[in-house]
N, C-alpha and C. Protein backbone atom coordinates (compact mmCIF):
# COMPACT_ATOMS: atom_id res chain seq x y z
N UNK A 1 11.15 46.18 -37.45
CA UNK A 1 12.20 45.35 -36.88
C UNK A 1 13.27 45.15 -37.95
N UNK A 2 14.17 45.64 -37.90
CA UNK A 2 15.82 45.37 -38.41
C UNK A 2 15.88 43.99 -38.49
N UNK A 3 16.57 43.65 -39.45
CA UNK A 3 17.20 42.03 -39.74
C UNK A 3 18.48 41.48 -38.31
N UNK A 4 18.98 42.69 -37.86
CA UNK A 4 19.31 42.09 -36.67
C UNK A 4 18.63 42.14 -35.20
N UNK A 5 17.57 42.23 -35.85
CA UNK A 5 16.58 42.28 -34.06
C UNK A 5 16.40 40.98 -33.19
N UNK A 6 15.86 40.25 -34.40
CA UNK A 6 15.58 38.62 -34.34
C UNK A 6 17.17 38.21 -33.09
N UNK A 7 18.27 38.19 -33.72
CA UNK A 7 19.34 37.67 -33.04
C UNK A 7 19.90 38.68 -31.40
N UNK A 8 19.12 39.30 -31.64
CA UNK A 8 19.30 40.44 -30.16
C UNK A 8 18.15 39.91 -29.35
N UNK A 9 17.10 39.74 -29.72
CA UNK A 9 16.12 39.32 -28.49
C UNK A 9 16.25 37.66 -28.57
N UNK A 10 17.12 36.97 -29.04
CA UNK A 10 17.50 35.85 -28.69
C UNK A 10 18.62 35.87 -27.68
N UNK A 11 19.05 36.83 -28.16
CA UNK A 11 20.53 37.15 -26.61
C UNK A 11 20.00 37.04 -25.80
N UNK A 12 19.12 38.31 -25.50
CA UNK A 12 18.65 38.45 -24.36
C UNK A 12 17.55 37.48 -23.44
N UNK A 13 17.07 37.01 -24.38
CA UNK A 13 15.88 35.83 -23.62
C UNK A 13 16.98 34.86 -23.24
N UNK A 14 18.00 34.18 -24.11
CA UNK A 14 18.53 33.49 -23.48
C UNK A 14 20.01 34.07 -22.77
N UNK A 15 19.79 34.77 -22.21
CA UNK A 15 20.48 35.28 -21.08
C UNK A 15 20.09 35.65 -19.87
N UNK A 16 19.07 35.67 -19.94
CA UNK A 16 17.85 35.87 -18.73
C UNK A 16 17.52 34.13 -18.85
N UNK A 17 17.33 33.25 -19.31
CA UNK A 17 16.92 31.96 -18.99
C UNK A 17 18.41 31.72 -18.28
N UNK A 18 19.61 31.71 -18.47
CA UNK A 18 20.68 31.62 -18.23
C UNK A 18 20.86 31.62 -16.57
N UNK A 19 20.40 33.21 -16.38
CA UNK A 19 20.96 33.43 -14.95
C UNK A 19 20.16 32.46 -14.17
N UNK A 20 18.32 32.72 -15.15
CA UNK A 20 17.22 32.14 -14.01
C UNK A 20 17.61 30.83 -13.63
N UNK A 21 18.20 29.96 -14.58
CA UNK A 21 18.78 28.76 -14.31
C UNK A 21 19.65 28.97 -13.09
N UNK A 22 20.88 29.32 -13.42
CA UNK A 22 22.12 29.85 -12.38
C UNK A 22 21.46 29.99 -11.12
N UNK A 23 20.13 30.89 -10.94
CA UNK A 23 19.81 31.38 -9.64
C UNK A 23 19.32 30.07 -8.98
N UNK A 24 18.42 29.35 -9.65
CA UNK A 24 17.97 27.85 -9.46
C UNK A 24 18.70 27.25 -8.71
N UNK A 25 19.91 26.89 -9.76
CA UNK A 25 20.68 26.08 -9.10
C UNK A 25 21.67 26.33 -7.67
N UNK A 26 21.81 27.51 -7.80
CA UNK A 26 22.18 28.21 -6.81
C UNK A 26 21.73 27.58 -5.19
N UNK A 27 20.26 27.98 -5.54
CA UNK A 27 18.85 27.42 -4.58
C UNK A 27 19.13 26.47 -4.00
N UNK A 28 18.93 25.40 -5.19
CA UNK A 28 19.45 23.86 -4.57
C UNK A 28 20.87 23.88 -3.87
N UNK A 29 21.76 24.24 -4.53
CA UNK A 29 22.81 24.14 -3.83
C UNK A 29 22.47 24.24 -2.43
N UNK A 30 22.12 25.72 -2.19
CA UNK A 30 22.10 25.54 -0.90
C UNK A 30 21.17 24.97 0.28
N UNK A 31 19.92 24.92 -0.56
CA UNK A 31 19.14 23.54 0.18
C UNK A 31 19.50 22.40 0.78
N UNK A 32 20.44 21.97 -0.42
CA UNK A 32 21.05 20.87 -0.11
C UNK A 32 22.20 20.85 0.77
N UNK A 33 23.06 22.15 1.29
CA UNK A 33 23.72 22.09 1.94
C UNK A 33 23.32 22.25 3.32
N UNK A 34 22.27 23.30 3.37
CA UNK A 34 21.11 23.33 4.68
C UNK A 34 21.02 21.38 5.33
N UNK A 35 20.54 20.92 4.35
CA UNK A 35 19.94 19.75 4.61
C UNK A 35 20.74 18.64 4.95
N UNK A 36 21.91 19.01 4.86
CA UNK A 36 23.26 18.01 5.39
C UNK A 36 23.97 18.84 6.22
N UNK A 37 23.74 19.92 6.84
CA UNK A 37 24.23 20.36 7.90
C UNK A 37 23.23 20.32 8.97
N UNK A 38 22.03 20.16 8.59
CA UNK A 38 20.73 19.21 9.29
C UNK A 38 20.72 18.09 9.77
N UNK A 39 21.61 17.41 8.89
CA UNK A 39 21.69 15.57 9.14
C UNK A 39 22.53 16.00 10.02
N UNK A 40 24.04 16.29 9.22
CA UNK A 40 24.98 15.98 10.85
C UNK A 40 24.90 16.63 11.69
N UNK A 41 24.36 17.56 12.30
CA UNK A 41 23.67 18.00 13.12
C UNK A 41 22.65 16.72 14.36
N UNK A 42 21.86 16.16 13.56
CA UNK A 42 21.01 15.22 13.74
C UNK A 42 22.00 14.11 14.23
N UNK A 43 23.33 13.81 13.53
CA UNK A 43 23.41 12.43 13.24
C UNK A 43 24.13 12.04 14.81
N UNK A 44 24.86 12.66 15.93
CA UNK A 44 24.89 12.29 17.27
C UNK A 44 23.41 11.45 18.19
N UNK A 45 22.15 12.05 17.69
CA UNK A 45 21.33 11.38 18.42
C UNK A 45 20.66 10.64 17.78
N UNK A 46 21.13 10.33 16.14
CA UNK A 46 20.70 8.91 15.48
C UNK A 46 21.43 7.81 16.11
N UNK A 47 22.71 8.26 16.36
CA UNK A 47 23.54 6.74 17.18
C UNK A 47 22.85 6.86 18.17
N UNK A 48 22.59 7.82 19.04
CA UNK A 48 22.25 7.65 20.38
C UNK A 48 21.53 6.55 20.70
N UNK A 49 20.13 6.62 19.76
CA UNK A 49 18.87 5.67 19.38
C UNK A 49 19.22 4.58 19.17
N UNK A 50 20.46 4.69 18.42
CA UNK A 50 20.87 3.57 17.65
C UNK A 50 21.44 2.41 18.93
N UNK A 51 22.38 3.32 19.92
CA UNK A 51 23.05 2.66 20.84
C UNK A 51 21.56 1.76 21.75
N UNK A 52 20.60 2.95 22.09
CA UNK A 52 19.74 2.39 22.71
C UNK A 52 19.09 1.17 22.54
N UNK A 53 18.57 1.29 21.46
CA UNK A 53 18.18 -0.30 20.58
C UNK A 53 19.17 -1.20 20.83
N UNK A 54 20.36 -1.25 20.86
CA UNK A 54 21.30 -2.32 21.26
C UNK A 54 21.13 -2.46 22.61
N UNK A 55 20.99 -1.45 23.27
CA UNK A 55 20.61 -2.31 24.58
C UNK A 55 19.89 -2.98 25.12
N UNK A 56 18.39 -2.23 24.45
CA UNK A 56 17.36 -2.89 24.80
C UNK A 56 17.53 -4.17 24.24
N UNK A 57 17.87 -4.62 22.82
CA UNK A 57 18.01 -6.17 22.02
C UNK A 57 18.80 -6.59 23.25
N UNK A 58 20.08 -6.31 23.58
CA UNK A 58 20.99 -6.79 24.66
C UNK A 58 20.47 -7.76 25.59
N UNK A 59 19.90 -6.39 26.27
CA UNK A 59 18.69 -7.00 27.94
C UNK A 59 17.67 -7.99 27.18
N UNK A 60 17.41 -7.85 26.20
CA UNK A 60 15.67 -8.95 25.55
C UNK A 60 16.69 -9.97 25.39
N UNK A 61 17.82 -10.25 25.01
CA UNK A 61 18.81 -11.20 24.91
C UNK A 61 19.40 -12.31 26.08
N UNK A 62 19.51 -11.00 27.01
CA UNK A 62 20.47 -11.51 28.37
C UNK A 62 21.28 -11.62 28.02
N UNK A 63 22.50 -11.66 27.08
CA UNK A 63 23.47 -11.21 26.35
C UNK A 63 23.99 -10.55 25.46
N UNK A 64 25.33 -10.20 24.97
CA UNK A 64 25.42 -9.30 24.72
C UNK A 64 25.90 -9.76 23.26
N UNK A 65 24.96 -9.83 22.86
CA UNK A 65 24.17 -10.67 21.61
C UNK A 65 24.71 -9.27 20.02
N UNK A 66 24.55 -7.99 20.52
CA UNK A 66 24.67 -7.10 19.39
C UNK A 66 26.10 -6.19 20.10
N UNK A 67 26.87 -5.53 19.11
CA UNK A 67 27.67 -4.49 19.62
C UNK A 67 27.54 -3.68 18.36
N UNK A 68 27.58 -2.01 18.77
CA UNK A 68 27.66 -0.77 17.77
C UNK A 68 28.93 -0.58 18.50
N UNK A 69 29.95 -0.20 17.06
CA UNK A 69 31.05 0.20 16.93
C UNK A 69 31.03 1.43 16.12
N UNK A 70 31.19 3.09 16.54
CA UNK A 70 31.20 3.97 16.15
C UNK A 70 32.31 4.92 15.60
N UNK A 71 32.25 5.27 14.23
CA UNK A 71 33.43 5.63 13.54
C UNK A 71 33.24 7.42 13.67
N UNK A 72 33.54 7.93 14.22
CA UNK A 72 33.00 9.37 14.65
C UNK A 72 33.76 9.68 13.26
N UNK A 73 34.94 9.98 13.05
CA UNK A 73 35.64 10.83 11.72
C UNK A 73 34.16 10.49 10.69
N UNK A 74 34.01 9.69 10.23
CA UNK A 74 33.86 9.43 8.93
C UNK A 74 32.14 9.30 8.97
N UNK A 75 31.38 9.26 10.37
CA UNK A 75 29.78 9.54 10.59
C UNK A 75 29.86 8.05 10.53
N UNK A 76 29.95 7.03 10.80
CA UNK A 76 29.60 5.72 10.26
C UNK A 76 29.54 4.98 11.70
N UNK A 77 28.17 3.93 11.84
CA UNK A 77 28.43 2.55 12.76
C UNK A 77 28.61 1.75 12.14
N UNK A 78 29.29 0.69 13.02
CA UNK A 78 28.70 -1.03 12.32
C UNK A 78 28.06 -1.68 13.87
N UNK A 79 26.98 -2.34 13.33
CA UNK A 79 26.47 -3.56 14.47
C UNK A 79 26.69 -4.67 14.20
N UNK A 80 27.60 -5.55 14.86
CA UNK A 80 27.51 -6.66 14.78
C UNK A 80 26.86 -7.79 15.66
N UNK A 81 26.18 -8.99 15.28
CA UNK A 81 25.70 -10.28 15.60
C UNK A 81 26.81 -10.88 16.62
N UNK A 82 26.76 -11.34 17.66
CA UNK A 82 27.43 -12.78 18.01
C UNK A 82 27.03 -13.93 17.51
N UNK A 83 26.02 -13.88 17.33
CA UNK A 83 25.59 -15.47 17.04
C UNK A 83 24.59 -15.24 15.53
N UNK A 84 24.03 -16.85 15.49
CA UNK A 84 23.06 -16.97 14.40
C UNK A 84 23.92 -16.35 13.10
N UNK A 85 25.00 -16.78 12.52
CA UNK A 85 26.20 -16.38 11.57
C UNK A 85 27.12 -15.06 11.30
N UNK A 86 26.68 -13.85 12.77
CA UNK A 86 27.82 -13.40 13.11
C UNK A 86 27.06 -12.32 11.89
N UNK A 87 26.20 -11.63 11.60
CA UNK A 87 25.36 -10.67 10.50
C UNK A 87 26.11 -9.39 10.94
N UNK A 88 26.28 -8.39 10.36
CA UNK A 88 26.58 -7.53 10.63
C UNK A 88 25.95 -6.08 9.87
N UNK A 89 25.55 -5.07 9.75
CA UNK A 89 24.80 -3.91 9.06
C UNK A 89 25.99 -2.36 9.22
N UNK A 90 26.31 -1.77 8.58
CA UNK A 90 27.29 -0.38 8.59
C UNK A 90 26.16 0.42 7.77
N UNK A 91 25.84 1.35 8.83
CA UNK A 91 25.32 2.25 8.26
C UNK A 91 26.09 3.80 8.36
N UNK A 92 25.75 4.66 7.22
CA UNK A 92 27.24 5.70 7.21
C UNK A 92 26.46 7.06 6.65
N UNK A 93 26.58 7.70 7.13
CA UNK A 93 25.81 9.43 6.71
C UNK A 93 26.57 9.67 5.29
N UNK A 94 25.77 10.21 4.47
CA UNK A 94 26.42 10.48 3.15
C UNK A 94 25.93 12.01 3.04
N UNK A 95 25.73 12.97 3.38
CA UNK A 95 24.86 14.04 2.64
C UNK A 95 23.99 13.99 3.62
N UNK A 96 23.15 13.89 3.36
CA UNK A 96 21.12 14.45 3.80
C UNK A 96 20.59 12.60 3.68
N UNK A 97 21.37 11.87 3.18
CA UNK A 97 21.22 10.23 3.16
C UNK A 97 21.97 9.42 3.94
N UNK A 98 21.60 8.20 4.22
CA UNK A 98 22.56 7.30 4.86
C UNK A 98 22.50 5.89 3.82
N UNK A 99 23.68 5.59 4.01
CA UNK A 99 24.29 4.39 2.81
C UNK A 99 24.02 3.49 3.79
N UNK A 100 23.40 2.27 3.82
CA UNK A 100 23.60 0.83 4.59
C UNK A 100 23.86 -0.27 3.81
N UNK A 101 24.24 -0.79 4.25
CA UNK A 101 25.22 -1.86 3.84
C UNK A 101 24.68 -3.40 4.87
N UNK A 102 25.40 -4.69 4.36
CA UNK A 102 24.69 -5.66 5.65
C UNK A 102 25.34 -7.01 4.77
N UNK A 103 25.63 -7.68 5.74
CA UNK A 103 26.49 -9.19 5.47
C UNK A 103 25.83 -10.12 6.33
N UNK A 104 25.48 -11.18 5.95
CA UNK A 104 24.75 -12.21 6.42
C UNK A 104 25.60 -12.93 7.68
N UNK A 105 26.66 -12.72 7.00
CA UNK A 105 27.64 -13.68 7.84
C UNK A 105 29.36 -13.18 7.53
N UNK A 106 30.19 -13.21 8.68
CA UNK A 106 31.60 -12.96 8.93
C UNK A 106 32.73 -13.70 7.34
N UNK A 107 31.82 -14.48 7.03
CA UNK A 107 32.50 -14.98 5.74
C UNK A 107 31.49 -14.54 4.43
N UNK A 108 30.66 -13.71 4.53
CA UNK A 108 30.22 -13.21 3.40
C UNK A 108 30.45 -11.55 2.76
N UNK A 109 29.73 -11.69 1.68
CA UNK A 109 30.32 -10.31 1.41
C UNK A 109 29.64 -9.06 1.89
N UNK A 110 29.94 -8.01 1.54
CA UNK A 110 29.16 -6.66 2.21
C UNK A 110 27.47 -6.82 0.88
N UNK A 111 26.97 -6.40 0.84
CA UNK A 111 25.51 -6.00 -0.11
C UNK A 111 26.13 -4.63 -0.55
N UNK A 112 25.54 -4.11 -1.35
CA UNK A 112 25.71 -2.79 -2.51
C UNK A 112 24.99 -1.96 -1.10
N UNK A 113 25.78 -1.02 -1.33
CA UNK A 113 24.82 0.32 -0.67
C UNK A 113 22.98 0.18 -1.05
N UNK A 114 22.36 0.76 -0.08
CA UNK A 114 20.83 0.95 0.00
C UNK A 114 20.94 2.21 0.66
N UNK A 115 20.47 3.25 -0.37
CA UNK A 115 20.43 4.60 0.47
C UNK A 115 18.89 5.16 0.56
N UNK A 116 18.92 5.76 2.28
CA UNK A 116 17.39 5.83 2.85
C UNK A 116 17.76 7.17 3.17
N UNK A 117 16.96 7.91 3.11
CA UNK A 117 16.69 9.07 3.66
C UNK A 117 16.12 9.67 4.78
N UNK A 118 16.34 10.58 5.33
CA UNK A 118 16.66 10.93 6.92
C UNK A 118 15.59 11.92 6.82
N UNK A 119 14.41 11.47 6.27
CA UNK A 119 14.04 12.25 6.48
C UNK A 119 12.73 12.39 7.39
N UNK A 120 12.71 11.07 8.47
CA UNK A 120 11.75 10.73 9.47
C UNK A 120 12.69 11.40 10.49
N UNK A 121 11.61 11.06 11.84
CA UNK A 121 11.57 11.36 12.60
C UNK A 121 13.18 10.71 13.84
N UNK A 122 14.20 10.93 14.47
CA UNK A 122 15.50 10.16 14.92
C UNK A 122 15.17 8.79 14.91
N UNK A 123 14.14 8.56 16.14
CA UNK A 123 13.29 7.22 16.38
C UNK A 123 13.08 6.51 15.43
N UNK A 124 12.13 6.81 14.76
CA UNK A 124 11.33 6.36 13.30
C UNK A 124 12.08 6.23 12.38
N UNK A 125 13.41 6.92 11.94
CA UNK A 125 15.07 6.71 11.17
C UNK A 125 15.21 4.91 11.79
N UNK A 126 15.87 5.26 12.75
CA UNK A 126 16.82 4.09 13.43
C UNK A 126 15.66 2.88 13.43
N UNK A 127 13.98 3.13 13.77
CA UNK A 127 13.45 1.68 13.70
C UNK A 127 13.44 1.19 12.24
N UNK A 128 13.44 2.53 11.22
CA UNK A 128 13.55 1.81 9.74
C UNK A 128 14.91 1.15 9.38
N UNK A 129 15.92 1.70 10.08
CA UNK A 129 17.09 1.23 9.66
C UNK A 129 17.57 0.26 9.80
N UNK A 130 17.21 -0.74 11.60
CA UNK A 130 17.55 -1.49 12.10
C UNK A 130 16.54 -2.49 12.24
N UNK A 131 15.09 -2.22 12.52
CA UNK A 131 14.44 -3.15 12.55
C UNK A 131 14.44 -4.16 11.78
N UNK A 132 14.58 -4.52 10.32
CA UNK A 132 13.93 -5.57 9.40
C UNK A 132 15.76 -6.22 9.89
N UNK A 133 16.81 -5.69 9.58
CA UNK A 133 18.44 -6.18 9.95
C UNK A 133 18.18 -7.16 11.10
N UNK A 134 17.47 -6.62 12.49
CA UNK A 134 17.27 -7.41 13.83
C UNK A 134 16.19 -8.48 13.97
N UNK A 135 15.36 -8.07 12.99
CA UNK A 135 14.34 -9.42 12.61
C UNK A 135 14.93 -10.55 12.04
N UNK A 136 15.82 -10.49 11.42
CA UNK A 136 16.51 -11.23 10.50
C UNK A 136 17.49 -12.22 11.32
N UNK A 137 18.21 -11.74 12.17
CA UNK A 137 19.48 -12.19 13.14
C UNK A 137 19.24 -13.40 13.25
């Protein structure tokens, strides 16, 4: 072995770790883009669920106690409370995640994002998302 061998099979190993990385990331990339063209894909019959649950709370109400307001551009609802301080929850597709958000009351502030992942079942999404929010009301 030549005194410049040492620095040639360092090229090369790390040029081959290089791409293998590159190819990696590559991977993810597109996993991750799979997986958010999955969500919004998905995300029409997460409101759907979502709407449903408002009705059913509605009818268990006899009034019309909750409203979902749907932001189609931007993937986002908000539900709001009539009563018991007017609570409100915005939940908003981010990626392959959804950001929720939630205010106790019409004079309080929003909460920091809480991001949950989509990665249950539509149903089983929307009862995690909304249930503990509607217990609360």
């Amino acid at each position: 072995m030549s005194n410049g061998d040492w620095a040639r099979r360092f090229g090369e190993e790390h040029a081959q770790r290089d791409r293998a990385s590159a190819r990696e990331a590559e991977a993810r990339r597109h996993a991750d883009h799979q997986q958010q063209a999955a969500c919004l894909e998905r995300w029409p019959s997460i409101v759907a669920a979502m709407r449903s649950r408002v009705t059913t709370y509605n009818d268990g109400a006899g009034v019309e106690a909750l409203t979902l307001v749907e932001d189609e551009a931007d993937h986002r609802v908000t539900l709001e409370s009539a009563g018991n301080g007017h609570g409100a929850i915005t939940i908003a597709l981010d990626g392959s995640d959804v950001a929720v958000r939630s205010r106790d009351g019409a004079d309080r502030p929003w909460s920091g994002p809480t991001w949950v992942s989509l990665s249950r079942t539509d149903d089983d999404a929307v009862e995690y998302l909304l249930r503990n929010w509607m217990e609360r009301l």
